[in-house]
PDB file of N, CA and C in Angstrom:
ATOM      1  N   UNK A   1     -28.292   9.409  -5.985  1.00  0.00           N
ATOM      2  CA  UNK A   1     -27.999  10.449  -5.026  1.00  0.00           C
ATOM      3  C   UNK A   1     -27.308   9.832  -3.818  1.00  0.00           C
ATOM      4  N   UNK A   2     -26.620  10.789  -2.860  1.00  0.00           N
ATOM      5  CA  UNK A   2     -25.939  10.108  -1.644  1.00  0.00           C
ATOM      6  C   UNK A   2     -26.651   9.877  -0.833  1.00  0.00           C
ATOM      7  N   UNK A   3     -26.116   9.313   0.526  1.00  0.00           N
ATOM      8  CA  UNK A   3     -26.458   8.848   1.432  1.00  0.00           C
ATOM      9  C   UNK A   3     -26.539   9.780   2.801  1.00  0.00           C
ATOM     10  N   UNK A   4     -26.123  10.600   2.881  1.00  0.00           N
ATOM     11  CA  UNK A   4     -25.904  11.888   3.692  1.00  0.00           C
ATOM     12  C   UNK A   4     -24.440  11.731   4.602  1.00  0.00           C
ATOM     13  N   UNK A   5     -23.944  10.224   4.010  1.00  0.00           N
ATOM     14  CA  UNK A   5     -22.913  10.693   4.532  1.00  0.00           C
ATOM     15  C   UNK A   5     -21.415  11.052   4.733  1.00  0.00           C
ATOM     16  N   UNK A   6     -21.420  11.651   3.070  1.00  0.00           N
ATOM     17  CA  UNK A   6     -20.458  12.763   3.233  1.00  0.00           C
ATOM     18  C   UNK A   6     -21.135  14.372   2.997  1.00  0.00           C
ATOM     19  N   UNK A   7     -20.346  15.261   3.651  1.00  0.00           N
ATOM     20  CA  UNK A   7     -21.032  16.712   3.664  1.00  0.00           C
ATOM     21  C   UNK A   7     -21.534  17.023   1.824  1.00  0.00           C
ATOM     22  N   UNK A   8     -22.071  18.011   1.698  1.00  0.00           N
ATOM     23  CA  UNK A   8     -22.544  18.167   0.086  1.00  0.00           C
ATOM     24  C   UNK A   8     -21.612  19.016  -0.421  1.00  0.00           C
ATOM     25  N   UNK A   9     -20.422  19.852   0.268  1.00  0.00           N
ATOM     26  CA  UNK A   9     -19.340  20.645   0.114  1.00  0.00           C
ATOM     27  C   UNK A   9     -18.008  19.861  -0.122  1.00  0.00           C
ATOM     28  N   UNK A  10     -18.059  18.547   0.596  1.00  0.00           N
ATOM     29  CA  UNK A  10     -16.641  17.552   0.492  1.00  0.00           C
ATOM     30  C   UNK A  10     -16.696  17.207  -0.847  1.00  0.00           C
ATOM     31  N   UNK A  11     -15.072  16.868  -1.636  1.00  0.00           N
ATOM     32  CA  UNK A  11     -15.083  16.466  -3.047  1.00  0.00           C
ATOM     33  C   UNK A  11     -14.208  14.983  -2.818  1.00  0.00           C
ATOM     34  N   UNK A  12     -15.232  14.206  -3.131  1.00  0.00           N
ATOM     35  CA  UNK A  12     -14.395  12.883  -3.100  1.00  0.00           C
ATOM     36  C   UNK A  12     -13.811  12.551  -4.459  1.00  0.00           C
ATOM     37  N   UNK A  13     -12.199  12.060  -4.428  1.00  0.00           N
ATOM     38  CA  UNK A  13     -11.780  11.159  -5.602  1.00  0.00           C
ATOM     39  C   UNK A  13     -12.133   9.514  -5.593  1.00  0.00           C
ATOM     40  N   UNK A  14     -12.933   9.204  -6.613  1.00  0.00           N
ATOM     41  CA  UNK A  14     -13.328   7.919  -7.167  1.00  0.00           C
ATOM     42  C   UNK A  14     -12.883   7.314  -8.323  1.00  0.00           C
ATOM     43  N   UNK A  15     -11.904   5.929  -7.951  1.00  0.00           N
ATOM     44  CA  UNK A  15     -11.214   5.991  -9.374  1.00  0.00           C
ATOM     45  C   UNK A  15     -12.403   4.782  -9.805  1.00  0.00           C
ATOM     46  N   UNK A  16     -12.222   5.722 -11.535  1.00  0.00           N
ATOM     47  CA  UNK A  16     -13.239   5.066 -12.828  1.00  0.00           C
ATOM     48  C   UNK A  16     -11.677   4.507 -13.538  1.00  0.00           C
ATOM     49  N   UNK A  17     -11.839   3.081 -14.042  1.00  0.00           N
ATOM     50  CA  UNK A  17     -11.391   3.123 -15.140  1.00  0.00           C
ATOM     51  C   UNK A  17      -9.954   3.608 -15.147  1.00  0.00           C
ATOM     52  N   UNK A  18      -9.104   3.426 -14.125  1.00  0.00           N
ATOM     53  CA  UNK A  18      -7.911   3.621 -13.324  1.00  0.00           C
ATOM     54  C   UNK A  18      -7.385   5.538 -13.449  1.00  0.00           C
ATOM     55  N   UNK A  19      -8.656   6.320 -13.707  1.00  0.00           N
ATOM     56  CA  UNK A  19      -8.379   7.254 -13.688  1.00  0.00           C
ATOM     57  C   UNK A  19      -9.308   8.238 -12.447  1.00  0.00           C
ATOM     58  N   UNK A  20      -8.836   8.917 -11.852  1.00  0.00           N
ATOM     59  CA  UNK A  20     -10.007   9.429 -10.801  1.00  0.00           C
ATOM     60  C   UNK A  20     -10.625  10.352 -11.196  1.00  0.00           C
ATOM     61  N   UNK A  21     -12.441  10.568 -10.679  1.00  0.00           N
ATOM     62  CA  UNK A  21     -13.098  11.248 -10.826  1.00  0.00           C
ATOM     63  C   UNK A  21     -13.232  11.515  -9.607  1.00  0.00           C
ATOM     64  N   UNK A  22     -13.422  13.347  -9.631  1.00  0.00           N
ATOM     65  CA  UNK A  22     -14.023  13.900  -8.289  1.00  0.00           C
ATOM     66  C   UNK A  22     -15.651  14.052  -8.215  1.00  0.00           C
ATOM     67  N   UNK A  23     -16.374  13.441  -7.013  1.00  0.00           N
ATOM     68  CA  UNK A  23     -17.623  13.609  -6.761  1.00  0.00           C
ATOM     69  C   UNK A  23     -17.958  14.337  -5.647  1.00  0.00           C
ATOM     70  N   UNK A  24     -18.865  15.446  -5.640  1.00  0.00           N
ATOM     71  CA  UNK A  24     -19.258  15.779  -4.057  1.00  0.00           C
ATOM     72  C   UNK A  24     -20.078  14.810  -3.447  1.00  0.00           C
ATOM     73  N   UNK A  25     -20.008  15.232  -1.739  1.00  0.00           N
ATOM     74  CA  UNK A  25     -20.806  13.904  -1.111  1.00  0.00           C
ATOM     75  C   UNK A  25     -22.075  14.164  -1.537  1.00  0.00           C
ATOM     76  N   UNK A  26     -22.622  14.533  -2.738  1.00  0.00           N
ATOM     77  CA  UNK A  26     -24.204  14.508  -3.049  1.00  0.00           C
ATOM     78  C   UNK A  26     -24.295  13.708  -3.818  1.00  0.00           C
ATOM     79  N   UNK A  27     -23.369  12.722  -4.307  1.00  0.00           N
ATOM     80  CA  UNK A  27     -23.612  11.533  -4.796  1.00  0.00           C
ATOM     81  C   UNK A  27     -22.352  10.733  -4.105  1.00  0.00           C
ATOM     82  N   UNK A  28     -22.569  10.881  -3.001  1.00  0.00           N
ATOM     83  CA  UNK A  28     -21.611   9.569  -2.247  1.00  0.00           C
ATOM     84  C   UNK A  28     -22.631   8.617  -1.291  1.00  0.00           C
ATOM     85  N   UNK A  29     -22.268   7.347  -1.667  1.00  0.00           N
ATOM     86  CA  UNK A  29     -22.710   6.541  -0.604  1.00  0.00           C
ATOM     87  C   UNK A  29     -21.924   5.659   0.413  1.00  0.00           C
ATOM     88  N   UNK A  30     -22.255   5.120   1.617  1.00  0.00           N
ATOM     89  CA  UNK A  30     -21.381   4.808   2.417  1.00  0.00           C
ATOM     90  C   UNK A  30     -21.022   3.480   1.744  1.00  0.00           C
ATOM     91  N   UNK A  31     -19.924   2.576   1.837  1.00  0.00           N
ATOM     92  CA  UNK A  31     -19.417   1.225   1.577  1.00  0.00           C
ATOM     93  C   UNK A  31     -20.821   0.392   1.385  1.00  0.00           C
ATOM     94  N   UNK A  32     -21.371  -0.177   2.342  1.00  0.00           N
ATOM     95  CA  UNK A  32     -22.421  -0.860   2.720  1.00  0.00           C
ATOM     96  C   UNK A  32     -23.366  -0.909   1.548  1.00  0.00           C
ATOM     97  N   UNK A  33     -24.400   0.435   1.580  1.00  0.00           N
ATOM     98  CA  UNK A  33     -24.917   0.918   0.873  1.00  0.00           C
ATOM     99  C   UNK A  33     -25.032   0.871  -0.719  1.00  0.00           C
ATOM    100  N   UNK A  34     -23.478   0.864  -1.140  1.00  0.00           N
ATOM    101  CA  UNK A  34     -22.896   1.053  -2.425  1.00  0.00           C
ATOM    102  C   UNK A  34     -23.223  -0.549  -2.944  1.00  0.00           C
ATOM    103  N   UNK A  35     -22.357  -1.224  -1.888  1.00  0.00           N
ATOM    104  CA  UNK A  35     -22.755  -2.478  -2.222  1.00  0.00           C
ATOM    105  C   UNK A  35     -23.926  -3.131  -2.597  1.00  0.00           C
ATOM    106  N   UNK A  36     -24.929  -3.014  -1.592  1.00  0.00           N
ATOM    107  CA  UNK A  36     -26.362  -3.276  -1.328  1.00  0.00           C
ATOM    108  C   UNK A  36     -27.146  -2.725  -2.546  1.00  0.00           C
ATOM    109  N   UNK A  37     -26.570  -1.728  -3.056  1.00  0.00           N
ATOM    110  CA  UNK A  37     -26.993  -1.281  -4.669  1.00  0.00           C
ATOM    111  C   UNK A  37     -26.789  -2.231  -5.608  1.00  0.00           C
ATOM    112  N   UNK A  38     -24.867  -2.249  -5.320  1.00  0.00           N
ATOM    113  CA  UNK A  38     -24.866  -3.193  -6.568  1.00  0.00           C
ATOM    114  C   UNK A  38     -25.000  -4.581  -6.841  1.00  0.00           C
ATOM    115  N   UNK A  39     -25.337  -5.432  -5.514  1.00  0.00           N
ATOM    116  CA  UNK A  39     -26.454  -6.452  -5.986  1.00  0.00           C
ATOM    117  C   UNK A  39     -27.364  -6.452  -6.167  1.00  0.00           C
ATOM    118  N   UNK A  40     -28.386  -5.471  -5.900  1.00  0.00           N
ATOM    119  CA  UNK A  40     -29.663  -5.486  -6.141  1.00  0.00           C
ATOM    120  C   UNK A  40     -29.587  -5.086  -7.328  1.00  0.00           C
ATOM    121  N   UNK A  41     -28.854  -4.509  -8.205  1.00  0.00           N
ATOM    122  CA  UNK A  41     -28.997  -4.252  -9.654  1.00  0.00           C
ATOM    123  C   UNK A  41     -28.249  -5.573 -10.089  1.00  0.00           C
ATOM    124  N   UNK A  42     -27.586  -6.143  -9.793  1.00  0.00           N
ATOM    125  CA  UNK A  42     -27.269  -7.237 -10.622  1.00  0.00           C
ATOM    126  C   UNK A  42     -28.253  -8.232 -10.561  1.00  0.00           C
ATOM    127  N   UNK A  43     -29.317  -8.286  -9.397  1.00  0.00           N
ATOM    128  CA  UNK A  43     -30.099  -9.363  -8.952  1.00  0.00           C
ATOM    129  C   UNK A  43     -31.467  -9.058 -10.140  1.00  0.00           C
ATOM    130  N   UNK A  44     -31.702  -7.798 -10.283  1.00  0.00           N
ATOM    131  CA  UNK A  44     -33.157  -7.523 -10.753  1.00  0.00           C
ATOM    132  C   UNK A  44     -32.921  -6.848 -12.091  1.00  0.00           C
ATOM    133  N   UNK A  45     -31.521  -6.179 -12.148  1.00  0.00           N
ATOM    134  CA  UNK A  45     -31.369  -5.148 -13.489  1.00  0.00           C
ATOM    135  C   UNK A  45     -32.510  -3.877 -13.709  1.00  0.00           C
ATOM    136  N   UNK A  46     -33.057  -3.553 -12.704  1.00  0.00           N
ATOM    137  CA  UNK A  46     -33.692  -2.241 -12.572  1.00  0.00           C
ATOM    138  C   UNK A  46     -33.006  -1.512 -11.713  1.00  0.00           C
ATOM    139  N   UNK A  47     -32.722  -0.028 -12.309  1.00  0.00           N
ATOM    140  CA  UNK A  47     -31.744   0.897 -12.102  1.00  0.00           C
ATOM    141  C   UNK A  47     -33.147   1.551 -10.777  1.00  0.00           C
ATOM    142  N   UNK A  48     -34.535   1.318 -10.990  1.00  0.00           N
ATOM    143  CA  UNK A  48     -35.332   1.975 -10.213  1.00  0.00           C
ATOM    144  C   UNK A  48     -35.445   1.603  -8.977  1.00  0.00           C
ATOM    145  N   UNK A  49     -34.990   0.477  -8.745  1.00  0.00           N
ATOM    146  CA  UNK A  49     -34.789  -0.291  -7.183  1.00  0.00           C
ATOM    147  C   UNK A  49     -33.688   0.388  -6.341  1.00  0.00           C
ATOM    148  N   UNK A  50     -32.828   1.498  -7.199  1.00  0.00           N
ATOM    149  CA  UNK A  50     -31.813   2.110  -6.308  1.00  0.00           C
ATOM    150  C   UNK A  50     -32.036   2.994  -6.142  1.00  0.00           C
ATOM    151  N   UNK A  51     -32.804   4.132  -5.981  1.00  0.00           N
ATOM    152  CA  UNK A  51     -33.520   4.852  -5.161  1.00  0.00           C
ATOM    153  C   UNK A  51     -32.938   5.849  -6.170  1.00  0.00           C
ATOM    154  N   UNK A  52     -32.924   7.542  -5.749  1.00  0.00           N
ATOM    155  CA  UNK A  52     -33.353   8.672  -6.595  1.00  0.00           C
ATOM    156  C   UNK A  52     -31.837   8.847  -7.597  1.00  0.00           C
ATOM    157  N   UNK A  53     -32.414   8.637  -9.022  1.00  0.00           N
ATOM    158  CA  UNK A  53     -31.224   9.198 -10.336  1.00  0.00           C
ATOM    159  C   UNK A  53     -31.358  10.190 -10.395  1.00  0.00           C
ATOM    160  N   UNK A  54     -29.933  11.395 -10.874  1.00  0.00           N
ATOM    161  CA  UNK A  54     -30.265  12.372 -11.645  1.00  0.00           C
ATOM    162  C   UNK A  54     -28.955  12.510 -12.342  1.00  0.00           C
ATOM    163  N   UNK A  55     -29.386  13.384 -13.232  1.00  0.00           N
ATOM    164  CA  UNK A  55     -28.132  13.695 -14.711  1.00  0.00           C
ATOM    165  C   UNK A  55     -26.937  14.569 -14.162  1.00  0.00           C
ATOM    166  N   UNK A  56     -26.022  13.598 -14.819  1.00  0.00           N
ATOM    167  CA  UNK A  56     -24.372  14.582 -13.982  1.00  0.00           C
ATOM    168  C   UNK A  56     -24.002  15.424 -14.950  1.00  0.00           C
TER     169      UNK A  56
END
């Protein structure tokens, strides 16, 4: 889930895989954040250390 900070109405483009996907800010996180995820999943490999999943 996001970070609160983009609105839950804004549609961000995120390119996957050199193609873009649009996300609302209800699954956006700020730079920082994003990061800070993705070492801690590379560090431990538990997806549960990154706080709340849900199905897209």
């Amino acid at each position: 889930m996001g970070d609160g900070t983009t609105p839950s109405d804004t549609v961000v483009d995120v390119p996957i895989m050199d193609d873009p996907a649009e996300f609302t800010g209800d699954f956006v996180l700020n730079v920082d954040r994003a990061w800070t995820c993705v070492c801690t999943f590379i560090q431990t490999g538990a997806p549960s250390d990154l706080g709340q999943w849900c199905t897209l």
